[in-house]
PDB file of N, CA and C in Angstrom:
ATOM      1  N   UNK A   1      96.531  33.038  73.338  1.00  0.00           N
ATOM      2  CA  UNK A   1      95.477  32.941  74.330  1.00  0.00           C
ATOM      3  C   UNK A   1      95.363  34.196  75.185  1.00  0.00           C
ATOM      4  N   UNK A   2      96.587  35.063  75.107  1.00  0.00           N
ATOM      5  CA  UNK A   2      96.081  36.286  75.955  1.00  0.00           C
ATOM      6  C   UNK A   2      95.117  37.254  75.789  1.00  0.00           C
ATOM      7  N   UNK A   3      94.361  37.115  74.491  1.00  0.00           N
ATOM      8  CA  UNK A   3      93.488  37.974  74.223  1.00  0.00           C
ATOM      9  C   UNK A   3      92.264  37.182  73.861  1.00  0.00           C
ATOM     10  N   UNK A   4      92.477  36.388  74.703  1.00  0.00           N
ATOM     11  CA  UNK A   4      91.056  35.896  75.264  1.00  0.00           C
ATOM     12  C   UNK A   4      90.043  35.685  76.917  1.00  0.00           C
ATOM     13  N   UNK A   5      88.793  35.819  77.246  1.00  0.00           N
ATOM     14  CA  UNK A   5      88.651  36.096  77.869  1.00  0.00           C
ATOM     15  C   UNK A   5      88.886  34.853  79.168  1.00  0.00           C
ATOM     16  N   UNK A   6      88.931  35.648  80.174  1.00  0.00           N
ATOM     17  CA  UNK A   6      89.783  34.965  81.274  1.00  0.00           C
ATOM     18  C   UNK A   6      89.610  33.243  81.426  1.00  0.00           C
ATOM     19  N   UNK A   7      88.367  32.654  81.378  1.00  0.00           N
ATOM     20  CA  UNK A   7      87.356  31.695  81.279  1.00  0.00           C
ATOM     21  C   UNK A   7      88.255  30.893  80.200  1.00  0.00           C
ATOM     22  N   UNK A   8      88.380  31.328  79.079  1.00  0.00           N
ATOM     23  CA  UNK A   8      88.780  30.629  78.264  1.00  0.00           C
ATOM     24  C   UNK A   8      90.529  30.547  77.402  1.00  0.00           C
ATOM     25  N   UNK A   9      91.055  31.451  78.987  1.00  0.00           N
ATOM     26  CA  UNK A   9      92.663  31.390  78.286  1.00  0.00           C
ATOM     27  C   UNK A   9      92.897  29.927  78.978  1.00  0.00           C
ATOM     28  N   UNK A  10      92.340  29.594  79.432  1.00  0.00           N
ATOM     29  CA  UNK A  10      93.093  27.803  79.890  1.00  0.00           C
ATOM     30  C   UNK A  10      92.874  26.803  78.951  1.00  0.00           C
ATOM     31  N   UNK A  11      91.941  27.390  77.912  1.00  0.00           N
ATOM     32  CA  UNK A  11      90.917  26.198  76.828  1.00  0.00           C
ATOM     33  C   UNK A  11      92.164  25.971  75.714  1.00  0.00           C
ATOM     34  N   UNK A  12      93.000  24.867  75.403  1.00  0.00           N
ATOM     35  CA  UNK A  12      93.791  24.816  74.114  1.00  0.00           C
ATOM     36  C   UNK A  12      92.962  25.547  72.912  1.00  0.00           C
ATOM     37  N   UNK A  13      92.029  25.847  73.052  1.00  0.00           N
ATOM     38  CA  UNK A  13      91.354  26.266  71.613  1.00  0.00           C
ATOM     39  C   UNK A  13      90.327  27.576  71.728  1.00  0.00           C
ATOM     40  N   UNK A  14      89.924  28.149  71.032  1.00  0.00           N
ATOM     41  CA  UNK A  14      88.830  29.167  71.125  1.00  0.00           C
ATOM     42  C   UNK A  14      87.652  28.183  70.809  1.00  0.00           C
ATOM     43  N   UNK A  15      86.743  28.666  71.565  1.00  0.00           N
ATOM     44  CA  UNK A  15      85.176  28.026  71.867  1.00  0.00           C
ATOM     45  C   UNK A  15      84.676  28.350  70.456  1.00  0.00           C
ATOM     46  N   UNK A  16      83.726  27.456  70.080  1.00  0.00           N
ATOM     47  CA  UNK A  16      83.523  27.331  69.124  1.00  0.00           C
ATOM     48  C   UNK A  16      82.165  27.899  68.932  1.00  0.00           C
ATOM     49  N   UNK A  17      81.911  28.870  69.078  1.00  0.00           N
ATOM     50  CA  UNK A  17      80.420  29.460  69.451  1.00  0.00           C
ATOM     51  C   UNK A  17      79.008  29.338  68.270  1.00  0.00           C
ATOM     52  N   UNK A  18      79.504  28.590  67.097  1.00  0.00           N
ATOM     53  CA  UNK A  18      78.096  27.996  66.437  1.00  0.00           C
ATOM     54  C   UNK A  18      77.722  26.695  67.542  1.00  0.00           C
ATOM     55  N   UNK A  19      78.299  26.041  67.511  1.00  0.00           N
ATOM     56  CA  UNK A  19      78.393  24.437  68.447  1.00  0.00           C
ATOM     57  C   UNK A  19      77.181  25.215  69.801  1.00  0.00           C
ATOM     58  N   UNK A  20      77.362  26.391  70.117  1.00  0.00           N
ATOM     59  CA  UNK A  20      76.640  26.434  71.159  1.00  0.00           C
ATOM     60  C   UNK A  20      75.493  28.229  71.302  1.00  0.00           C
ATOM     61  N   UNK A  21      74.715  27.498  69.841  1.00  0.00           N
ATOM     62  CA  UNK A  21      74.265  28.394  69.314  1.00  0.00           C
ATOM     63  C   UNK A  21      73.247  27.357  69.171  1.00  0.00           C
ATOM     64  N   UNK A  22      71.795  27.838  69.846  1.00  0.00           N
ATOM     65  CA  UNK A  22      70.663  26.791  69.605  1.00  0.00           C
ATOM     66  C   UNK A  22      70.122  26.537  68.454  1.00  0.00           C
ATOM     67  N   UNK A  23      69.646  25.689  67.794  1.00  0.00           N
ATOM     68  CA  UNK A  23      69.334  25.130  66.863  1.00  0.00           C
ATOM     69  C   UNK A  23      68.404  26.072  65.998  1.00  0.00           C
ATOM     70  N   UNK A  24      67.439  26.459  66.704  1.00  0.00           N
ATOM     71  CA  UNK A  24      66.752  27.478  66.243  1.00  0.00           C
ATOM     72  C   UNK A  24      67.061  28.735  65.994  1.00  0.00           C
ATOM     73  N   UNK A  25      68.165  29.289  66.341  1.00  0.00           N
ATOM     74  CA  UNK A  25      69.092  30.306  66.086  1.00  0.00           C
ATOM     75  C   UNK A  25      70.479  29.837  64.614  1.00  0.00           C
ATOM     76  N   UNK A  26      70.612  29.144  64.191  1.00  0.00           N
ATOM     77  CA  UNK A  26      71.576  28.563  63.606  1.00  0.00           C
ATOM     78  C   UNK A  26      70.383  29.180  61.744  1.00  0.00           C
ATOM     79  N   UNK A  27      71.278  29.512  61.054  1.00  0.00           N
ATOM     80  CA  UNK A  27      70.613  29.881  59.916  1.00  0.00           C
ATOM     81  C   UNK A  27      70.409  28.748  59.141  1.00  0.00           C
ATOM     82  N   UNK A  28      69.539  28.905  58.245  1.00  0.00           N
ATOM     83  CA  UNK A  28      69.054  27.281  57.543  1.00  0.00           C
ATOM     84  C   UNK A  28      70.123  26.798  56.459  1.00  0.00           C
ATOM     85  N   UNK A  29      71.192  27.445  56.391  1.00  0.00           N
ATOM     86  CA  UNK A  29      72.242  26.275  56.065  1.00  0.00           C
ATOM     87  C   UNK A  29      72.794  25.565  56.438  1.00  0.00           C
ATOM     88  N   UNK A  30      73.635  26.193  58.270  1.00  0.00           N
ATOM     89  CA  UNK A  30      73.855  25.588  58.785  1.00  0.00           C
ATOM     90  C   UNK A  30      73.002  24.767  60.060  1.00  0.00           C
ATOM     91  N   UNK A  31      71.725  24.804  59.629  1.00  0.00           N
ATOM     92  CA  UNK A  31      70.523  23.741  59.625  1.00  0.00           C
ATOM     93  C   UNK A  31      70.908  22.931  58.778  1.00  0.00           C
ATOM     94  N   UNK A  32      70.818  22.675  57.624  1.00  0.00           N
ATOM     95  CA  UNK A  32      70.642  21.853  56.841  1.00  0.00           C
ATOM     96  C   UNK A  32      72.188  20.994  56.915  1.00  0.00           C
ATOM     97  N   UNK A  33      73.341  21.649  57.148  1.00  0.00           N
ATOM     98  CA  UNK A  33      74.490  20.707  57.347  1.00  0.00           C
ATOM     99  C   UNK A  33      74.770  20.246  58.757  1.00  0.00           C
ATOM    100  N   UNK A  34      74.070  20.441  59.911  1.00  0.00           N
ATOM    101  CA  UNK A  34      74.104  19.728  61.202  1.00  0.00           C
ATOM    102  C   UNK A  34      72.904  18.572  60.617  1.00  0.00           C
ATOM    103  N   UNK A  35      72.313  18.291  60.033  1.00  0.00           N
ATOM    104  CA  UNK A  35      71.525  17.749  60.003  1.00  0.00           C
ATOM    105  C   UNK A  35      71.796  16.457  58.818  1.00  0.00           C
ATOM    106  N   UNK A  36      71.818  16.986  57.374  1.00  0.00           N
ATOM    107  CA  UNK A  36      72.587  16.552  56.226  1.00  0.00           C
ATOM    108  C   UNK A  36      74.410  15.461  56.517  1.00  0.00           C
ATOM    109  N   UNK A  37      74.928  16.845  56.686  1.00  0.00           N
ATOM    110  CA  UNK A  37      76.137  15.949  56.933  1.00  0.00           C
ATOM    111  C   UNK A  37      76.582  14.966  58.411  1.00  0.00           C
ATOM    112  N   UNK A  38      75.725  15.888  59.362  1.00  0.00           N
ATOM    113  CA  UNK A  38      76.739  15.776  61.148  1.00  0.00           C
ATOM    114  C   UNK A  38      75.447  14.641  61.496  1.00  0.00           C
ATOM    115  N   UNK A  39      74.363  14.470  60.932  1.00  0.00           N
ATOM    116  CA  UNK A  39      73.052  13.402  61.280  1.00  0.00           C
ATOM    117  C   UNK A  39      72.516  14.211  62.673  1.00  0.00           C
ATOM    118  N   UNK A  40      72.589  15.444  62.866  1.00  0.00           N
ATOM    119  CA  UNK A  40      71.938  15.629  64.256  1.00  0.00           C
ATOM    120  C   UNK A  40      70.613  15.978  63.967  1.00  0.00           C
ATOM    121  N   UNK A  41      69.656  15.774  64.766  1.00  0.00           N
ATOM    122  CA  UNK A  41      68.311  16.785  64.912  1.00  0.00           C
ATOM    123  C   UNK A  41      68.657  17.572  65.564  1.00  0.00           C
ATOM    124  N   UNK A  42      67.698  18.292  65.533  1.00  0.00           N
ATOM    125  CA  UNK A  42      67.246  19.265  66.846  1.00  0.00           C
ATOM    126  C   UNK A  42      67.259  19.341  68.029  1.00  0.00           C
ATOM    127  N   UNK A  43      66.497  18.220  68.514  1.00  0.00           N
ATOM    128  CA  UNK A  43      66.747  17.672  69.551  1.00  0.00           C
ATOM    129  C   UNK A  43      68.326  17.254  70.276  1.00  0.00           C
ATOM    130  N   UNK A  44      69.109  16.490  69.381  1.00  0.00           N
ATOM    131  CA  UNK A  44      70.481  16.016  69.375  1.00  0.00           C
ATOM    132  C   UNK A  44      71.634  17.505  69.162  1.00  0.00           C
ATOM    133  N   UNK A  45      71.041  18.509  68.519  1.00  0.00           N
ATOM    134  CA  UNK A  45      72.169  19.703  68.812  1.00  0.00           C
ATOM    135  C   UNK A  45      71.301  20.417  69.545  1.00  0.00           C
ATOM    136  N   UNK A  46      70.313  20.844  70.437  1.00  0.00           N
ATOM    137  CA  UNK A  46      70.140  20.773  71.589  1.00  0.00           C
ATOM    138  C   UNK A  46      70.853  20.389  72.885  1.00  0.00           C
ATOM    139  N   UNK A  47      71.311  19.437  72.916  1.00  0.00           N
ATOM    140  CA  UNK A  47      71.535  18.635  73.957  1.00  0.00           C
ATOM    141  C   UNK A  47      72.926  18.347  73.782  1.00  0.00           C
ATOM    142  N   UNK A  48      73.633  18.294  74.636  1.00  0.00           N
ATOM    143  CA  UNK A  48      75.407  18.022  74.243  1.00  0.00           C
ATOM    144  C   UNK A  48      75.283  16.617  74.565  1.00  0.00           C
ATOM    145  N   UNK A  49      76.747  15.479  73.971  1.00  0.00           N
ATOM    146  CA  UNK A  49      76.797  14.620  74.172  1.00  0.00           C
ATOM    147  C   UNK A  49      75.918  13.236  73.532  1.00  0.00           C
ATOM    148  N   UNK A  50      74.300  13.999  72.563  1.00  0.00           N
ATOM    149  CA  UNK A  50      73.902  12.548  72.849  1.00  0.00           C
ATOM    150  C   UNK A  50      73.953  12.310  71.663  1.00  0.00           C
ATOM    151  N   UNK A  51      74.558  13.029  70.275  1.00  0.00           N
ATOM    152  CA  UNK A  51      74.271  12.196  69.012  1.00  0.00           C
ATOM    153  C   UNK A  51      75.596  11.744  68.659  1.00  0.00           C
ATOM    154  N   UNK A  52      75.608  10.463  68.058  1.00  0.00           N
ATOM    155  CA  UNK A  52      76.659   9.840  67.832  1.00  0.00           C
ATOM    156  C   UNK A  52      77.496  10.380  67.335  1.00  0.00           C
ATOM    157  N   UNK A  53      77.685  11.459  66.427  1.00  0.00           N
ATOM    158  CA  UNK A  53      78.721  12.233  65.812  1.00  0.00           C
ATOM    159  C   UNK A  53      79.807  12.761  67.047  1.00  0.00           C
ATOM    160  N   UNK A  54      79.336  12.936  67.932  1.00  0.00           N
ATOM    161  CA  UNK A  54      79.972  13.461  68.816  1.00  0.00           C
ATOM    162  C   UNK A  54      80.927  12.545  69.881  1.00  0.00           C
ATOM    163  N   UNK A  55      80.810  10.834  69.199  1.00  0.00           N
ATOM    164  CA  UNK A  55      81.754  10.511  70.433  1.00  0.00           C
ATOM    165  C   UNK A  55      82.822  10.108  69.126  1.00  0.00           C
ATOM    166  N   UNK A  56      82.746  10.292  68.277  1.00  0.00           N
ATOM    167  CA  UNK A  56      83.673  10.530  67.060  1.00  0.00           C
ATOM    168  C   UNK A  56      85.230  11.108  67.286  1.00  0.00           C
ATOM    169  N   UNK A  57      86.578  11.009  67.448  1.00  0.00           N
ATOM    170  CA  UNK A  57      87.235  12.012  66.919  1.00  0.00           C
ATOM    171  C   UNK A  57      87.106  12.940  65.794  1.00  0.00           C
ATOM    172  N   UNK A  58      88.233  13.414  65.327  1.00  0.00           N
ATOM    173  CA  UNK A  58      87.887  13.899  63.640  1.00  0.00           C
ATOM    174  C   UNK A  58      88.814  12.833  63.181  1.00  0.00           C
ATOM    175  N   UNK A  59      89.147  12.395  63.050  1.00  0.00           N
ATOM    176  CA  UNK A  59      90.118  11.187  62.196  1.00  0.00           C
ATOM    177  C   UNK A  59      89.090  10.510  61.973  1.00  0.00           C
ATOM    178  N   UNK A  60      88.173  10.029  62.885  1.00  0.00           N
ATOM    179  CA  UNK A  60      87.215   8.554  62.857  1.00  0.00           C
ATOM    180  C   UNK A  60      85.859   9.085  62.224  1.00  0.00           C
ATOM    181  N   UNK A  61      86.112  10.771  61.667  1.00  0.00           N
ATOM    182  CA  UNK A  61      84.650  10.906  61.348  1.00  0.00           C
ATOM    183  C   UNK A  61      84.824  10.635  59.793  1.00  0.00           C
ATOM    184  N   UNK A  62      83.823  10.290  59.031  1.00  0.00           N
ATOM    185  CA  UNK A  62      83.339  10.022  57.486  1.00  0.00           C
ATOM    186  C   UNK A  62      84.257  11.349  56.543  1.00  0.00           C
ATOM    187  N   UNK A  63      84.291  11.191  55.304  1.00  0.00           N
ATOM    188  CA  UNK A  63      84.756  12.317  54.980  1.00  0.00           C
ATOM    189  C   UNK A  63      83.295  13.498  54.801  1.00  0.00           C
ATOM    190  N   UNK A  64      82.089  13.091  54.949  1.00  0.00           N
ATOM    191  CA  UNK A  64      81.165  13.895  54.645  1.00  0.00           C
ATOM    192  C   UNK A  64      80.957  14.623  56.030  1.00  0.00           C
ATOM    193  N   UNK A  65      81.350  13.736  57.068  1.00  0.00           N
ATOM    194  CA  UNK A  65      81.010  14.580  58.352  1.00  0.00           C
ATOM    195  C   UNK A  65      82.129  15.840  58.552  1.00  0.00           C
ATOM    196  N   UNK A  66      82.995  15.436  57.973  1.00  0.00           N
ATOM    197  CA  UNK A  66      84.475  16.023  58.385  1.00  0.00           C
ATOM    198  C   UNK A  66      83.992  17.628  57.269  1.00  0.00           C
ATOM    199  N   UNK A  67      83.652  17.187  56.278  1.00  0.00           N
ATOM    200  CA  UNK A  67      82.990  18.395  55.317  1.00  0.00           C
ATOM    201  C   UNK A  67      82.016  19.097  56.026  1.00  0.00           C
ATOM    202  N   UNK A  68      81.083  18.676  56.888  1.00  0.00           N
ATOM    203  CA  UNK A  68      80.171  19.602  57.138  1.00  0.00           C
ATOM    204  C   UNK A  68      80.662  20.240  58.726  1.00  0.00           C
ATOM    205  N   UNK A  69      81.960  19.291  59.136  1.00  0.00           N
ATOM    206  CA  UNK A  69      82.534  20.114  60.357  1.00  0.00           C
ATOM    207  C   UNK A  69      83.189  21.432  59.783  1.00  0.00           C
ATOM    208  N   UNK A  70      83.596  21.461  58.845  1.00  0.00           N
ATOM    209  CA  UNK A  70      84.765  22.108  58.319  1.00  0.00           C
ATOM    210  C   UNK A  70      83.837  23.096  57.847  1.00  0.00           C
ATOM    211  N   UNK A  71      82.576  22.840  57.171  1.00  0.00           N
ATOM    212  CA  UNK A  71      82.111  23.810  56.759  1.00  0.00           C
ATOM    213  C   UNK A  71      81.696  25.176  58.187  1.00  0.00           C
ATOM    214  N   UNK A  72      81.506  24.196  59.073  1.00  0.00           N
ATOM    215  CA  UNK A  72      80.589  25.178  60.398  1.00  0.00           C
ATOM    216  C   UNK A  72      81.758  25.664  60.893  1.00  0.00           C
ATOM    217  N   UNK A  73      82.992  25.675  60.209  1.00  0.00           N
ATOM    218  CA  UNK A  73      84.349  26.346  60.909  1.00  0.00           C
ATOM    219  C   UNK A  73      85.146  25.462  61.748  1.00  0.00           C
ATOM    220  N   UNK A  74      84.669  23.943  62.264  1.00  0.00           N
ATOM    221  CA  UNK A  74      85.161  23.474  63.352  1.00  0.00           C
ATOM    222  C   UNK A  74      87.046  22.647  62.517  1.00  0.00           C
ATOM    223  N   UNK A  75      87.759  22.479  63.202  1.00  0.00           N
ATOM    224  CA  UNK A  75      88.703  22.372  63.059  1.00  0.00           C
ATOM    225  C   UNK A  75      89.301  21.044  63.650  1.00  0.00           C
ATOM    226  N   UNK A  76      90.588  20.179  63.325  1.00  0.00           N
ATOM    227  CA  UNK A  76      90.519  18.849  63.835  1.00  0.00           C
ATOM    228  C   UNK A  76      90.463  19.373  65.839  1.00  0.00           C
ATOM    229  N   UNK A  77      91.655  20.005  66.037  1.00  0.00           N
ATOM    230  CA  UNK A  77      91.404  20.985  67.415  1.00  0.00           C
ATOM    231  C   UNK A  77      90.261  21.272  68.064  1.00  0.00           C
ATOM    232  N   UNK A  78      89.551  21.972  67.337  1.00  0.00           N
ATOM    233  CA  UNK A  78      88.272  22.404  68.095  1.00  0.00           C
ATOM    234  C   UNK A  78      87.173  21.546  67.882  1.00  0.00           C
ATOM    235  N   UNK A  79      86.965  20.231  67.519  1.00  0.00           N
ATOM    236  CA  UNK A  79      86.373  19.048  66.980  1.00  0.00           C
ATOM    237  C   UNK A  79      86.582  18.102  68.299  1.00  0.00           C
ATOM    238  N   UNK A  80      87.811  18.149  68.222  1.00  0.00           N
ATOM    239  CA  UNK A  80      88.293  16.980  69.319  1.00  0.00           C
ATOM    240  C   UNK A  80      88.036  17.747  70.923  1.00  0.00           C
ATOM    241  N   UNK A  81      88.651  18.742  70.850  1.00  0.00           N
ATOM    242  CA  UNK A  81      88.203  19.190  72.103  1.00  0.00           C
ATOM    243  C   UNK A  81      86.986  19.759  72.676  1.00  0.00           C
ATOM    244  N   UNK A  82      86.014  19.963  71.582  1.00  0.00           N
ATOM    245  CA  UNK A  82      84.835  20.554  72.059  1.00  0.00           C
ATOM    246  C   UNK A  82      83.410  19.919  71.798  1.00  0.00           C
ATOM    247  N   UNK A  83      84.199  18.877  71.066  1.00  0.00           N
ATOM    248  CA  UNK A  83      82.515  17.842  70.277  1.00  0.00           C
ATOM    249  C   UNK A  83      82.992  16.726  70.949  1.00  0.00           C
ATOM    250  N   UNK A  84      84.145  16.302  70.798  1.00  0.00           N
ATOM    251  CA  UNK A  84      84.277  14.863  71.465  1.00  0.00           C
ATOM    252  C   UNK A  84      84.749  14.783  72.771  1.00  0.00           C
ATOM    253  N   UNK A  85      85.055  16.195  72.579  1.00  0.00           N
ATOM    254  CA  UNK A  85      86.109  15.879  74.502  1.00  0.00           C
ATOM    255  C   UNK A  85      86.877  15.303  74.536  1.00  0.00           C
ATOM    256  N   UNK A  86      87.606  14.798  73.862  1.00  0.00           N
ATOM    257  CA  UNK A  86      88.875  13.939  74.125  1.00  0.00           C
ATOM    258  C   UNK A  86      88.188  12.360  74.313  1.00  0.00           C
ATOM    259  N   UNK A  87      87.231  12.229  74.287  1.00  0.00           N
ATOM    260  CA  UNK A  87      86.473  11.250  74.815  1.00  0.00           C
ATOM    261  C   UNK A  87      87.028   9.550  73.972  1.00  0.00           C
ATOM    262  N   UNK A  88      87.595   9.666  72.889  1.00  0.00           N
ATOM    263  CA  UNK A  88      87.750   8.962  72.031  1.00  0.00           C
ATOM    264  C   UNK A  88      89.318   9.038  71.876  1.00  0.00           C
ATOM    265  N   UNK A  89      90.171   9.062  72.745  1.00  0.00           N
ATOM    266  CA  UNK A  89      91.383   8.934  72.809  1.00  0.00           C
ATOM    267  C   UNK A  89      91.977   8.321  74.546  1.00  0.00           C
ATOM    268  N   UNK A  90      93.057   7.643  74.090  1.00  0.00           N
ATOM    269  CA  UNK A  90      93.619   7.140  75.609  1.00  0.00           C
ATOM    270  C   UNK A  90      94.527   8.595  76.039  1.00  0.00           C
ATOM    271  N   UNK A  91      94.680   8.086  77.533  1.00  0.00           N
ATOM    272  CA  UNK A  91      95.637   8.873  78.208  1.00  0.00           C
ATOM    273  C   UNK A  91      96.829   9.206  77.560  1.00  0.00           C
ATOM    274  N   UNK A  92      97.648   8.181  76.880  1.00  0.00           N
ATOM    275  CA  UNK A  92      98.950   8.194  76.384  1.00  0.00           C
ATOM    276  C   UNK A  92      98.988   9.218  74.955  1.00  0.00           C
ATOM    277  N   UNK A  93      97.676   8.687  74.291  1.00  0.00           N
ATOM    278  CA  UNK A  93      97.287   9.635  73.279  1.00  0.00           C
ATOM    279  C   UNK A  93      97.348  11.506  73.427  1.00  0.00           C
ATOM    280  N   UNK A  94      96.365  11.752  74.585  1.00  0.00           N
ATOM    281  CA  UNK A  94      96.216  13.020  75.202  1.00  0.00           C
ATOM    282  C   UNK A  94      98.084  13.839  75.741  1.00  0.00           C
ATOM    283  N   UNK A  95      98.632  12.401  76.245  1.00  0.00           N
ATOM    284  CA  UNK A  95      99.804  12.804  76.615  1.00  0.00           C
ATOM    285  C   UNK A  95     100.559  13.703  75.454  1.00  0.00           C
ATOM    286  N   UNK A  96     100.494  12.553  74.516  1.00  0.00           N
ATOM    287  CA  UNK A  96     101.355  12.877  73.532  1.00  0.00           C
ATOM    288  C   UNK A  96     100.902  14.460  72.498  1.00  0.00           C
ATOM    289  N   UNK A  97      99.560  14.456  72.711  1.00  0.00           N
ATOM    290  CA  UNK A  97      99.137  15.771  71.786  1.00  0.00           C
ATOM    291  C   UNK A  97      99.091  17.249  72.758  1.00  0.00           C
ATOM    292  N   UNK A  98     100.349  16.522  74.327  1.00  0.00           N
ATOM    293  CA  UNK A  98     100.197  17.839  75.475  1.00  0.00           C
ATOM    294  C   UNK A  98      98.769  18.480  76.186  1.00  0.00           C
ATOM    295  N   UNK A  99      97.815  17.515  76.367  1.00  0.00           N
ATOM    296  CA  UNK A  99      96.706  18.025  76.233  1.00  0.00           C
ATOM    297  C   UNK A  99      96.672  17.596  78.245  1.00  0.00           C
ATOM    298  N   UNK A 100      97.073  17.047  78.465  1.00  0.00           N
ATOM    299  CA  UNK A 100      96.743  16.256  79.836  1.00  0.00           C
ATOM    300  C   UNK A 100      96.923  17.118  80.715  1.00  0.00           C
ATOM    301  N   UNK A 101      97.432  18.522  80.781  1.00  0.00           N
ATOM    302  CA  UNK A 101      97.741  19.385  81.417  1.00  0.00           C
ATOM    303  C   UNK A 101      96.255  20.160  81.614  1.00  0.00           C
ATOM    304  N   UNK A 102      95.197  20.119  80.681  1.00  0.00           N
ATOM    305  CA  UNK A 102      94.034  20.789  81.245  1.00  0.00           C
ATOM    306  C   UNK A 102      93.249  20.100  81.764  1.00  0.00           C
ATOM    307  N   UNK A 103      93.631  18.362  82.153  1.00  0.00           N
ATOM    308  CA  UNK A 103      92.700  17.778  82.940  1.00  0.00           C
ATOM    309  C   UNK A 103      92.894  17.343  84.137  1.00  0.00           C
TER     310      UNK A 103
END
């Protein structure tokens, strides 16, 4: 993490910078696999939070979603912490994967 920028040496993970790359900027493959595999529109990777893929862990996602995460680079790590937020795990869970320290 030290050779990352200040903002993001506290983040367990490096930011995942397709994830926050607008839709219309995203090249038409990885158009076609936010869409194909992850079920988002436009609208839905637009907007953080509102398409169902996203309150997903990666354990709980399909194996086709998990393929088209994997394809856009995302990782079980950078999946959980940056698509789901942790959102889909208990406290004890977070405990145990050392994560409770960035919240």
């Amino acid at each position: 993490l030290a050779s990352l920028p200040a903002a993001q040496a506290s983040l367990p993970y490096a930011k995942p910078t397709v994830r926050f790359t607008p839709y219309s900027r995203l090249d038409t493959t990885s158009q076609n696999i936010v869409e194909d595999k992850l079920g988002y529109s436009e609208a839905t990777w637009n907007n953080f939070g509102i398409a169902r893929v996203e309150k997903k862990r990666w354990t709980s996602l399909t194996s086709n979603e998990r393929d088209g995460a994997n394809l856009l680079g995302f990782t079980e790590g950078t999946w959980d912490c940056f698509i789901n937020h942790y959102e889909d795990f208990s406290w004890e869970e977070l405990a145990e994967k050392g994560i409770t320290q960035h919240y």
